[in-house]
C-alpha atoms as a PDB file:
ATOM      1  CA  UNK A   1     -16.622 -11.579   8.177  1.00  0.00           C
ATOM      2  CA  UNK A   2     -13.897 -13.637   5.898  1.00  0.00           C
ATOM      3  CA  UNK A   3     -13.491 -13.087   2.336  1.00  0.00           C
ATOM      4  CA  UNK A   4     -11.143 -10.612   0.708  1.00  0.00           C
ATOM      5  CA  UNK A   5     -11.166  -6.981   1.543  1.00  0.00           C
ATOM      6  CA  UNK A   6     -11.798  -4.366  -1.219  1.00  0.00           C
ATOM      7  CA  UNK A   7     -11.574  -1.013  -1.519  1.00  0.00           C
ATOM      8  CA  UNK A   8     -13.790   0.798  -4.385  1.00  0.00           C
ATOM      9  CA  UNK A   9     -13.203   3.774  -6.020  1.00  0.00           C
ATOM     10  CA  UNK A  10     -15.209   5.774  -8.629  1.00  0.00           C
ATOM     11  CA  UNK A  11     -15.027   8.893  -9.864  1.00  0.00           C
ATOM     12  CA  UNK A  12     -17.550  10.686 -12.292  1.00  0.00           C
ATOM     13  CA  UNK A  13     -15.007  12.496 -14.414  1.00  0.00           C
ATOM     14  CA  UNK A  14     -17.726  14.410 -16.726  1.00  0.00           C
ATOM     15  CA  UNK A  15     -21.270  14.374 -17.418  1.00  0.00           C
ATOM     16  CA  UNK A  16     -23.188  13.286 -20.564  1.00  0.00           C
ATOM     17  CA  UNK A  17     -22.394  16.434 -22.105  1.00  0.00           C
ATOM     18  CA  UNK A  18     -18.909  16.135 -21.673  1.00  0.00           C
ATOM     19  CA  UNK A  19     -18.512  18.432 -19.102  1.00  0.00           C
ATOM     20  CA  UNK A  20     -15.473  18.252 -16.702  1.00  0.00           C
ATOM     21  CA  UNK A  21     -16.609  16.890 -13.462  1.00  0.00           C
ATOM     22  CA  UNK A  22     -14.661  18.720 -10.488  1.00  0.00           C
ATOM     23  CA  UNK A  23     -14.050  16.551  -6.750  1.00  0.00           C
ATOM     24  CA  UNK A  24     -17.015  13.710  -7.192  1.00  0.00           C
ATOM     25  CA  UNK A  25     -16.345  10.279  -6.198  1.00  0.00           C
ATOM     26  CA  UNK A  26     -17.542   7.261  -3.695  1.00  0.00           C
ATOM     27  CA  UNK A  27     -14.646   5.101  -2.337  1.00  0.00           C
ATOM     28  CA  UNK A  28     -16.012   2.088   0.338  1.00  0.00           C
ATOM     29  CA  UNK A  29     -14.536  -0.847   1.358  1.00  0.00           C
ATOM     30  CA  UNK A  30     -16.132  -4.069   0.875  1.00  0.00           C
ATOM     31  CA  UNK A  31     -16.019  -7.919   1.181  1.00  0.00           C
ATOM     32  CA  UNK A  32     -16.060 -10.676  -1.339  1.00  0.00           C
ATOM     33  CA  UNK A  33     -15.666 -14.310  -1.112  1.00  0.00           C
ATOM     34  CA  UNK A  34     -13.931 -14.781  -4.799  1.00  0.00           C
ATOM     35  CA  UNK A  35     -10.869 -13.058  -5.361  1.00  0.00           C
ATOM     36  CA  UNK A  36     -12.218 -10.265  -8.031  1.00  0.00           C
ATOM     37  CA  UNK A  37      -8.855 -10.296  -9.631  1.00  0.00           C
ATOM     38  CA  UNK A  38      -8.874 -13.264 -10.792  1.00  0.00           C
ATOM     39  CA  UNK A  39     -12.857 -13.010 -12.040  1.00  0.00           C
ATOM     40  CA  UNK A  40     -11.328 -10.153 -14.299  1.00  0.00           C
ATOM     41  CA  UNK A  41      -8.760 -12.311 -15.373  1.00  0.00           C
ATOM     42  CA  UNK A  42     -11.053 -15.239 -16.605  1.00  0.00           C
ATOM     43  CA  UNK A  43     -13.963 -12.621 -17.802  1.00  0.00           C
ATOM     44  CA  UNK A  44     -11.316 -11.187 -20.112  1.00  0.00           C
ATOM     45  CA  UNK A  45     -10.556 -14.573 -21.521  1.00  0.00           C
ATOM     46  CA  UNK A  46     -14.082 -16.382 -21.421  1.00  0.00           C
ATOM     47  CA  UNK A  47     -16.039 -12.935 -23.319  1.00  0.00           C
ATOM     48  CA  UNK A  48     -15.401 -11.375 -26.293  1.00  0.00           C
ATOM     49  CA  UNK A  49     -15.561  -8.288 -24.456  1.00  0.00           C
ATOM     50  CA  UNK A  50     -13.443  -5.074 -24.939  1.00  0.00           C
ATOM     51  CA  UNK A  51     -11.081  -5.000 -21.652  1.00  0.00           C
ATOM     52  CA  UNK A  52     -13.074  -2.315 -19.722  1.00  0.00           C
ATOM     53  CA  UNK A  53     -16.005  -3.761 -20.389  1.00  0.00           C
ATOM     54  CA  UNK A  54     -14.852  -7.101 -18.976  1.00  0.00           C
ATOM     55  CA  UNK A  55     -13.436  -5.393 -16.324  1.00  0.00           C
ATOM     56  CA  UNK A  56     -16.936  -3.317 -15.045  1.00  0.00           C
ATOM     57  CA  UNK A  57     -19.027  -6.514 -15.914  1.00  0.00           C
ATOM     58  CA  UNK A  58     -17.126  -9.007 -13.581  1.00  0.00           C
ATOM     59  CA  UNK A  59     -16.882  -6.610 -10.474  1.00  0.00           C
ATOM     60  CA  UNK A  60     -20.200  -5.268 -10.943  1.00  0.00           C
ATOM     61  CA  UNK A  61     -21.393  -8.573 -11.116  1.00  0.00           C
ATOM     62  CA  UNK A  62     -19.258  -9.912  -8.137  1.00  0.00           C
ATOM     63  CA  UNK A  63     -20.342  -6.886  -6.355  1.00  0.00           C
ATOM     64  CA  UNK A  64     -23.873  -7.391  -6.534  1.00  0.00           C
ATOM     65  CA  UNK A  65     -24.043 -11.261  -5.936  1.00  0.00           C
ATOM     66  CA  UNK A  66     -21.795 -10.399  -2.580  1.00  0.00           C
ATOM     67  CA  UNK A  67     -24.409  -7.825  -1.833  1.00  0.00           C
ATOM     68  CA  UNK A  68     -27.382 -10.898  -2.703  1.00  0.00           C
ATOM     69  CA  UNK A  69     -25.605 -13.152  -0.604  1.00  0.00           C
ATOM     70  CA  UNK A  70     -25.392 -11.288   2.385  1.00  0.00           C
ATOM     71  CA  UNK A  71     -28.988  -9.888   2.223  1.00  0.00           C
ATOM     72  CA  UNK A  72     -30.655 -13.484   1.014  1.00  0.00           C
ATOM     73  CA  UNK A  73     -34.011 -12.051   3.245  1.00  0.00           C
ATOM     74  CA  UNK A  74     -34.540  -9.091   0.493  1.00  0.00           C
ATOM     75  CA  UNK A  75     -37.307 -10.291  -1.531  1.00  0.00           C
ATOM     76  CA  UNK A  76     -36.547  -8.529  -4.320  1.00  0.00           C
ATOM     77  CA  UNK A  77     -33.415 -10.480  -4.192  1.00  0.00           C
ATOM     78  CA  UNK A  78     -35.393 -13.782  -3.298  1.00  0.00           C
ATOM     79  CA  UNK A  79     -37.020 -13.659  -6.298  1.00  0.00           C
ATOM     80  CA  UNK A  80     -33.835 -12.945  -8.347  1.00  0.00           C
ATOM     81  CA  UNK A  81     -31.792 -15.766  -6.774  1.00  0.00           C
ATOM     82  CA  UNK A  82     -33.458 -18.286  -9.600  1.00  0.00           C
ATOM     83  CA  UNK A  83     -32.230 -16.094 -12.467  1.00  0.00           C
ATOM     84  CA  UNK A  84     -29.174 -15.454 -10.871  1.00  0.00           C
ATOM     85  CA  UNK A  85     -27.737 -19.162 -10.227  1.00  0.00           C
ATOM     86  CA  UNK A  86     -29.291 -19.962 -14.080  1.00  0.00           C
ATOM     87  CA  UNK A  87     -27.159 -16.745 -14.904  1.00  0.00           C
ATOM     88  CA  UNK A  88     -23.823 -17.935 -13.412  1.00  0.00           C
ATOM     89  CA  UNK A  89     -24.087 -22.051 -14.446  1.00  0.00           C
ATOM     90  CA  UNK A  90     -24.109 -20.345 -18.167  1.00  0.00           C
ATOM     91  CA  UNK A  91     -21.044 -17.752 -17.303  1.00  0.00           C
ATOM     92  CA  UNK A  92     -19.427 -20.701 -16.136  1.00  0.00           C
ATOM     93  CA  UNK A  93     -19.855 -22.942 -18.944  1.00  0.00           C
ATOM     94  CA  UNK A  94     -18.195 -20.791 -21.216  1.00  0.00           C
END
């Protein structure tokens, strides 16, 4: 598969409560077609967004429209594909 190669990392430092979170994480490797650092880069300048906001928002959101792409035959995703492409002509307008 082409596209740039990601690896993920997240940890779950504490709970709701506040509560020091000991050894939890998920680290994977995945595959875009945009390079995500550069999505960052124009999030953070298109949205008046505080910086980790902008940050989770455009690789969340490149991470799920990879994961749309590649699994077009989901209809749960068929049906979102409309809302989607409205979704991005907007983000891209800004």
């Amino acid at each position: 598969m082409k596209g740039h190669l990601y690896k993920v990392t997240l940890e779950h430092l504490e709970d709701a409560k506040g509560q020091t979170i000991d050894d939890s994480s998920l680290a994977f490797e995945t595959r875009n077609h945009d390079d995500i650092f550069k999505i960052v880069e124009m999030i953070k300048v298109k949205m008046d967004l505080e910086e980790a906001d902008a940050i989770a928002f455009a690789v969340g959101l490149k991470l799920f429209g990879e994961v749309m792409l590649n699994n077009r035959d989901v209809e749960l995703f068929k049906q979102f594909k409309p809302h989607m492409t409205d979704f991005m002509k907007q983000l891209k307008q800004q």
